[in-house]
C-alpha atoms as a PDB file:
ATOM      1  CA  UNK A   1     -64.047   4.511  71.314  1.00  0.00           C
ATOM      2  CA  UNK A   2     -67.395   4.341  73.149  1.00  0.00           C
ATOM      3  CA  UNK A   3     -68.459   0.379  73.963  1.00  0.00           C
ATOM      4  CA  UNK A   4     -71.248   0.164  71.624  1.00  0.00           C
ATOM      5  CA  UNK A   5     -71.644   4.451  70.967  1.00  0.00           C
ATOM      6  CA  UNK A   6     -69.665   6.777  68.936  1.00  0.00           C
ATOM      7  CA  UNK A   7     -68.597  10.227  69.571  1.00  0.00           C
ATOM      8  CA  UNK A   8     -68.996  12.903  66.568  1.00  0.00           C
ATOM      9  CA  UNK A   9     -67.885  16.585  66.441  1.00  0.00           C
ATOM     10  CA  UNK A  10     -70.893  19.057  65.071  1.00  0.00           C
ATOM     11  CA  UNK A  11     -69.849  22.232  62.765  1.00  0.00           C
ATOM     12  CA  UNK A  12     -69.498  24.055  65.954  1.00  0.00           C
ATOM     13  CA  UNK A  13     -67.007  21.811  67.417  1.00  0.00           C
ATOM     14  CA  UNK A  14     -69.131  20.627  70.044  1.00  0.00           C
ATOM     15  CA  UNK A  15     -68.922  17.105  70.743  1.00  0.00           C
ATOM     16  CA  UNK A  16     -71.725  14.570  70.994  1.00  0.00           C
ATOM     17  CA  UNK A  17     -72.648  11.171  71.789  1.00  0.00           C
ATOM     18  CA  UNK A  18     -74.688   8.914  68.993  1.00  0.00           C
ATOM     19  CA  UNK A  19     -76.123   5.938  70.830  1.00  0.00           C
ATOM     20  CA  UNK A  20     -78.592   3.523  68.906  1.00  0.00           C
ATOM     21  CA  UNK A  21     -79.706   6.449  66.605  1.00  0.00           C
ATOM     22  CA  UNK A  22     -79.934   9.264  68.934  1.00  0.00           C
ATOM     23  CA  UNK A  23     -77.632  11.895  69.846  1.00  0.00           C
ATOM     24  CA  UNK A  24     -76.827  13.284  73.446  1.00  0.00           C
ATOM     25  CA  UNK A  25     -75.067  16.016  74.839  1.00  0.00           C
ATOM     26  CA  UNK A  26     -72.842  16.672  77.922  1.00  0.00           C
ATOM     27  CA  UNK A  27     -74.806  17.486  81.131  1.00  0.00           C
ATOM     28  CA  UNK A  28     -72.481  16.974  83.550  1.00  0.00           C
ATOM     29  CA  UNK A  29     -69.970  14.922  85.726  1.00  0.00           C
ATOM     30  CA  UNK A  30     -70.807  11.943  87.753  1.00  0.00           C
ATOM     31  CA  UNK A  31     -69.426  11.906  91.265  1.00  0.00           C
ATOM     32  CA  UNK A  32     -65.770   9.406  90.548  1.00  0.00           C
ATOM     33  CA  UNK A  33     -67.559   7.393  87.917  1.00  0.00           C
ATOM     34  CA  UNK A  34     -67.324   9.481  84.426  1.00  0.00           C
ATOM     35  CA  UNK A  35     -69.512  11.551  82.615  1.00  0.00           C
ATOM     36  CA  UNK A  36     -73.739  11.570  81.982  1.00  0.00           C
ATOM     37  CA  UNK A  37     -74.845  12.842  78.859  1.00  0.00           C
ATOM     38  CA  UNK A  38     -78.781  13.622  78.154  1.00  0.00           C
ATOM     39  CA  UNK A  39     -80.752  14.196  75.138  1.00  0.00           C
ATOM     40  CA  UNK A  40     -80.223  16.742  72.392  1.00  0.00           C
ATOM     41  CA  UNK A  41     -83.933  16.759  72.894  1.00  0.00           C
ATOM     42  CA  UNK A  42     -84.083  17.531  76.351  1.00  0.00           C
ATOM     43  CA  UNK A  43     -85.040  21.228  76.537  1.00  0.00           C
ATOM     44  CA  UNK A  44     -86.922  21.447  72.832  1.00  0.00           C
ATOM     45  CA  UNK A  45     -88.837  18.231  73.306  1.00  0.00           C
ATOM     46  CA  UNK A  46     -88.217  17.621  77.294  1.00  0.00           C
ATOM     47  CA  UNK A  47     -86.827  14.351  76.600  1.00  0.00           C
ATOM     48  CA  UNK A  48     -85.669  12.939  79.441  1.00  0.00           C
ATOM     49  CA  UNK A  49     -83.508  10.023  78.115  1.00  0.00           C
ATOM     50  CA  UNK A  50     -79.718   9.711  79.184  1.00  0.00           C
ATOM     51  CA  UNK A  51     -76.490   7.752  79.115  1.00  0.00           C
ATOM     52  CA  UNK A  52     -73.895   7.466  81.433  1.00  0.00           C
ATOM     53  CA  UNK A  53     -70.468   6.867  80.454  1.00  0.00           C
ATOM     54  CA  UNK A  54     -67.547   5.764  82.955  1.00  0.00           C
ATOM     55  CA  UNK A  55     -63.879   7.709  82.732  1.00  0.00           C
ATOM     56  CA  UNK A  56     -62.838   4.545  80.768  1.00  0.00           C
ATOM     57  CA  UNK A  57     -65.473   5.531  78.091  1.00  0.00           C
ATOM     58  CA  UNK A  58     -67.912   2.406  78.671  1.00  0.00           C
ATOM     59  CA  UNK A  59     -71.569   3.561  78.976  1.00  0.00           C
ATOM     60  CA  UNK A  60     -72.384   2.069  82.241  1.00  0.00           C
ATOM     61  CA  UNK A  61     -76.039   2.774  82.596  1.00  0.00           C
ATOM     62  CA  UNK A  62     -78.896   4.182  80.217  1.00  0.00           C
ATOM     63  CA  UNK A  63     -82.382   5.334  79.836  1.00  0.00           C
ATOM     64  CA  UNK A  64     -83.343   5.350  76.304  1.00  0.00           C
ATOM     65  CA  UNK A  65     -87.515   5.856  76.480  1.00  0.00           C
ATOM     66  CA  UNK A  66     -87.428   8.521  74.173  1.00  0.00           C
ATOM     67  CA  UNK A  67     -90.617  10.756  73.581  1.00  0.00           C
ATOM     68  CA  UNK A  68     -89.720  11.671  69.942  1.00  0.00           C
ATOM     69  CA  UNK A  69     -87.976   9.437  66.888  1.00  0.00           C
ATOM     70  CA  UNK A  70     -84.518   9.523  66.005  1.00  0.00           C
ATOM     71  CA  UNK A  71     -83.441  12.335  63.699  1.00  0.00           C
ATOM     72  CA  UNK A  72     -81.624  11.545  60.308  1.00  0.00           C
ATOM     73  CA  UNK A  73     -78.189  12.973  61.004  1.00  0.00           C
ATOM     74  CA  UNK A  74     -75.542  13.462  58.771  1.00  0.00           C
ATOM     75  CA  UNK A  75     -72.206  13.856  59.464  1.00  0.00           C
ATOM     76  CA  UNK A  76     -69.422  15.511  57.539  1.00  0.00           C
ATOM     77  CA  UNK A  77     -66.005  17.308  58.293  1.00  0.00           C
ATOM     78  CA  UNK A  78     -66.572  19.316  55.065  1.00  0.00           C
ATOM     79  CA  UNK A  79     -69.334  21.762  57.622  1.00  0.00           C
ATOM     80  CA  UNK A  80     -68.295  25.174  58.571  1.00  0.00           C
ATOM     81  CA  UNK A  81     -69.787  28.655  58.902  1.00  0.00           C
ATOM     82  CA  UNK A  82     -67.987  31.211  56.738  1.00  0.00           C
ATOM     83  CA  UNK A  83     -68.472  35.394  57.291  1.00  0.00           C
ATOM     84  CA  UNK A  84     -68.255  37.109  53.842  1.00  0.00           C
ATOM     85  CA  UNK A  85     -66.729  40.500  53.501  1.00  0.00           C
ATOM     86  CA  UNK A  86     -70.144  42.054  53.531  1.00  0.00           C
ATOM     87  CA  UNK A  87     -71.103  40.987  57.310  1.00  0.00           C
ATOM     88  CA  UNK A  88     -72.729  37.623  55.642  1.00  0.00           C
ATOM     89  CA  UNK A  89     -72.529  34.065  57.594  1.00  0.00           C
ATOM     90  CA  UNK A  90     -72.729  31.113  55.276  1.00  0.00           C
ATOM     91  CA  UNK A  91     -73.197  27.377  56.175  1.00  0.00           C
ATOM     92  CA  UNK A  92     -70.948  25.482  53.900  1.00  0.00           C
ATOM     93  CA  UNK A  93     -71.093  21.652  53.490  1.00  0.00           C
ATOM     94  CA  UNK A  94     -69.532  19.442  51.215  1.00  0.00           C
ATOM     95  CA  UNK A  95     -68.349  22.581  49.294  1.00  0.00           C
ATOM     96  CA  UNK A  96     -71.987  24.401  48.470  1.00  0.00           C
ATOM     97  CA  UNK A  97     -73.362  27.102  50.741  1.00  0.00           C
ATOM     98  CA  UNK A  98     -76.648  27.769  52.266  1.00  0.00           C
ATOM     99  CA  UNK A  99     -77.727  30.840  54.098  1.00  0.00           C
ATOM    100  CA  UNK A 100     -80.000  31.168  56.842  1.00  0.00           C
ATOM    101  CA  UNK A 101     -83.598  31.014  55.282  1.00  0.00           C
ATOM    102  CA  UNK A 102     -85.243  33.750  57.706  1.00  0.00           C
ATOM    103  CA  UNK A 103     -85.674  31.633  60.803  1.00  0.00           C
ATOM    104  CA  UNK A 104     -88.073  29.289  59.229  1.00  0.00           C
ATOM    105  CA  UNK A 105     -88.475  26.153  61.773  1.00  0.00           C
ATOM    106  CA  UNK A 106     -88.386  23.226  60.377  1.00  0.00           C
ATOM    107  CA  UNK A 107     -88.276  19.545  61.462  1.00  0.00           C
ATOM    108  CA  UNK A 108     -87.001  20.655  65.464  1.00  0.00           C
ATOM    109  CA  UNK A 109     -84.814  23.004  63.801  1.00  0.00           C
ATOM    110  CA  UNK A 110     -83.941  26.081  61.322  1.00  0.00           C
ATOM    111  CA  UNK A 111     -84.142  25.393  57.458  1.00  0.00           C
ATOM    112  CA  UNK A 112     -81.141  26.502  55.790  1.00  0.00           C
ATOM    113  CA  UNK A 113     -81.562  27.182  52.047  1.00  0.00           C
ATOM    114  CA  UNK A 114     -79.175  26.798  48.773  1.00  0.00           C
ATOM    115  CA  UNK A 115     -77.554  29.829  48.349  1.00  0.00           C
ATOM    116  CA  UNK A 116     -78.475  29.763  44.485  1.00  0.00           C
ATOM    117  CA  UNK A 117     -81.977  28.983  44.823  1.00  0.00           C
ATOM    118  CA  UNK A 118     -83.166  32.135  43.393  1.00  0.00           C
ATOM    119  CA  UNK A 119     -79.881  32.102  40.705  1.00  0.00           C
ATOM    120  CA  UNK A 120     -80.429  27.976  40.062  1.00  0.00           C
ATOM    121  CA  UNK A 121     -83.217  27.653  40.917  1.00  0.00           C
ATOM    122  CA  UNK A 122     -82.314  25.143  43.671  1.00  0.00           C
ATOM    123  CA  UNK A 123     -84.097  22.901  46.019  1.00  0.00           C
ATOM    124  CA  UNK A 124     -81.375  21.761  48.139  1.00  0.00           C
ATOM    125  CA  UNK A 125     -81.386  22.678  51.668  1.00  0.00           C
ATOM    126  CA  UNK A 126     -79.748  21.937  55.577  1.00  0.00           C
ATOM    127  CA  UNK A 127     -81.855  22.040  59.112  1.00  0.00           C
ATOM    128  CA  UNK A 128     -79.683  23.163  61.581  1.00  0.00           C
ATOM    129  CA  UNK A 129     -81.009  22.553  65.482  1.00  0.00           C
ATOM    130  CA  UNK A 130     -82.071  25.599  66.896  1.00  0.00           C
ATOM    131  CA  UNK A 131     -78.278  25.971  68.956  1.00  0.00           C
ATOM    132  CA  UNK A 132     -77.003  25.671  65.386  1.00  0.00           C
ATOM    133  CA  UNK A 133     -74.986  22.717  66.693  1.00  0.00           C
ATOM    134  CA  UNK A 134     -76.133  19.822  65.109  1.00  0.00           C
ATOM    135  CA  UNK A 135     -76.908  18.909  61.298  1.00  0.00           C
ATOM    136  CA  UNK A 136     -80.378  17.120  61.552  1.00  0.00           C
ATOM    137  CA  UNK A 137     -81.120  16.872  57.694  1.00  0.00           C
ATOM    138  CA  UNK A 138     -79.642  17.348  54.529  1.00  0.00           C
ATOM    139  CA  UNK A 139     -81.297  17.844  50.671  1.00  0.00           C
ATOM    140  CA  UNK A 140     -77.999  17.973  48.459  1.00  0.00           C
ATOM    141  CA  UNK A 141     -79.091  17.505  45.478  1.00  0.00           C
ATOM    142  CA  UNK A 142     -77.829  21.049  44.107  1.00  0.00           C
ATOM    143  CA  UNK A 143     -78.995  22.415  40.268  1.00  0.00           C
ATOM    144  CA  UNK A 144     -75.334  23.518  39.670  1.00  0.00           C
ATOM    145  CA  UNK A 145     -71.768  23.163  40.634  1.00  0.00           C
ATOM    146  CA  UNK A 146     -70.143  24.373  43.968  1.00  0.00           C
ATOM    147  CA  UNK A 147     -69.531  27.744  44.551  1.00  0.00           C
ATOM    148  CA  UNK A 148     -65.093  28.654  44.584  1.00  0.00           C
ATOM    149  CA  UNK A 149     -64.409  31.144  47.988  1.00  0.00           C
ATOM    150  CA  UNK A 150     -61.062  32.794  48.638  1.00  0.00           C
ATOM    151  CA  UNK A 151     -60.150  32.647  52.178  1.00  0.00           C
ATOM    152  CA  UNK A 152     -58.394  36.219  52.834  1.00  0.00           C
ATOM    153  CA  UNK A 153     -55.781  37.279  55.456  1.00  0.00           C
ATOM    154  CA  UNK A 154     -58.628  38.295  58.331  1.00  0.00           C
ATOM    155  CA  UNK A 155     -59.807  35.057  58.007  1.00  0.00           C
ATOM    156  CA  UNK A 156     -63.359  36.413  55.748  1.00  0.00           C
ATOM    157  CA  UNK A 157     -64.176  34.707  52.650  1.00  0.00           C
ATOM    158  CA  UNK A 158     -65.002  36.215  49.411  1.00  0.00           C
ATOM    159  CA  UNK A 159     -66.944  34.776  46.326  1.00  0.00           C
ATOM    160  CA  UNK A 160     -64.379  33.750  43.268  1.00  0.00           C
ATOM    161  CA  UNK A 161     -66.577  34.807  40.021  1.00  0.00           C
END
């Protein structure tokens, strides 16, 4: 537990700090004291806020003049990419999927649309950051139910009709 931060786990498995609404990422070790982590901003936005956080997980020090506003995040163990039989990578969350809606940027990141929004006619949609690490916003209000997926043997999913 961080003193007064929280550590979440992205889709990707990559780990990152939340501290007062804005999310940071490893940058590297500090000499015998613990760990500094900058902004997820840093190279999109060149933000050049930080935190540092000793070994015993207290942040220690901080600069958190940001040049941008906080994202909305949403967080949710129910994220993962899935590869369908047919070479296909899906973004599933909460149970619906969304495919990758031809790099179209969007709010600092990549808009990732329903995958029945030509079938359902659906609005909903994801941004992913640009490293495809980090869930910045979320439309889930879907037209129709979840789609059912059958893991197989290799690991590939296929679509349960």
């Amino acid at each position: 537990m961080f003193l007064q931060g929280q550590m979440v786990e992205t889709p990707n498995g990559v780990k990152h700090l939340i501290y007062k609404g804005y999310a940071y990422t490893k940058n590297n070790k500090l000499k015998n004291m613990g760990t500094r982590y900058a902004c997820c901003s840093r190279l999109s936005k060149n933000c050049l806020a930080y935190v540092h956080v000793s070994k015993d997980n207290v942040i220690i020090k901080s600069n958190t003049k940001h040049n941008h506003k906080p994202p909305n995040y949403f967080f949710s163990k129910e994220a993962q990419f899935i590869n369908l039989l047919n070479g296909t990578t899906l973004l599933m969350v909460n149970g619906y999927t969304f495919h990758k809606n031809a790099g179209v940027q969007y709010s600092g990141g990549i808009r990732w649309q329903c995958s029945s929004k030509s079938s359902q006619r659906c609005k909903a949609f994801v941004v992913l950051s640009h490293d495809e690490e980090t869930l910045l916003r979320l439309r889930e209000h879907h037209s129709h139910e979840p789609p059912k997926y059958k893991s197989t043997s290799t690991g590939m999913h296929v679509k349960i009709y």
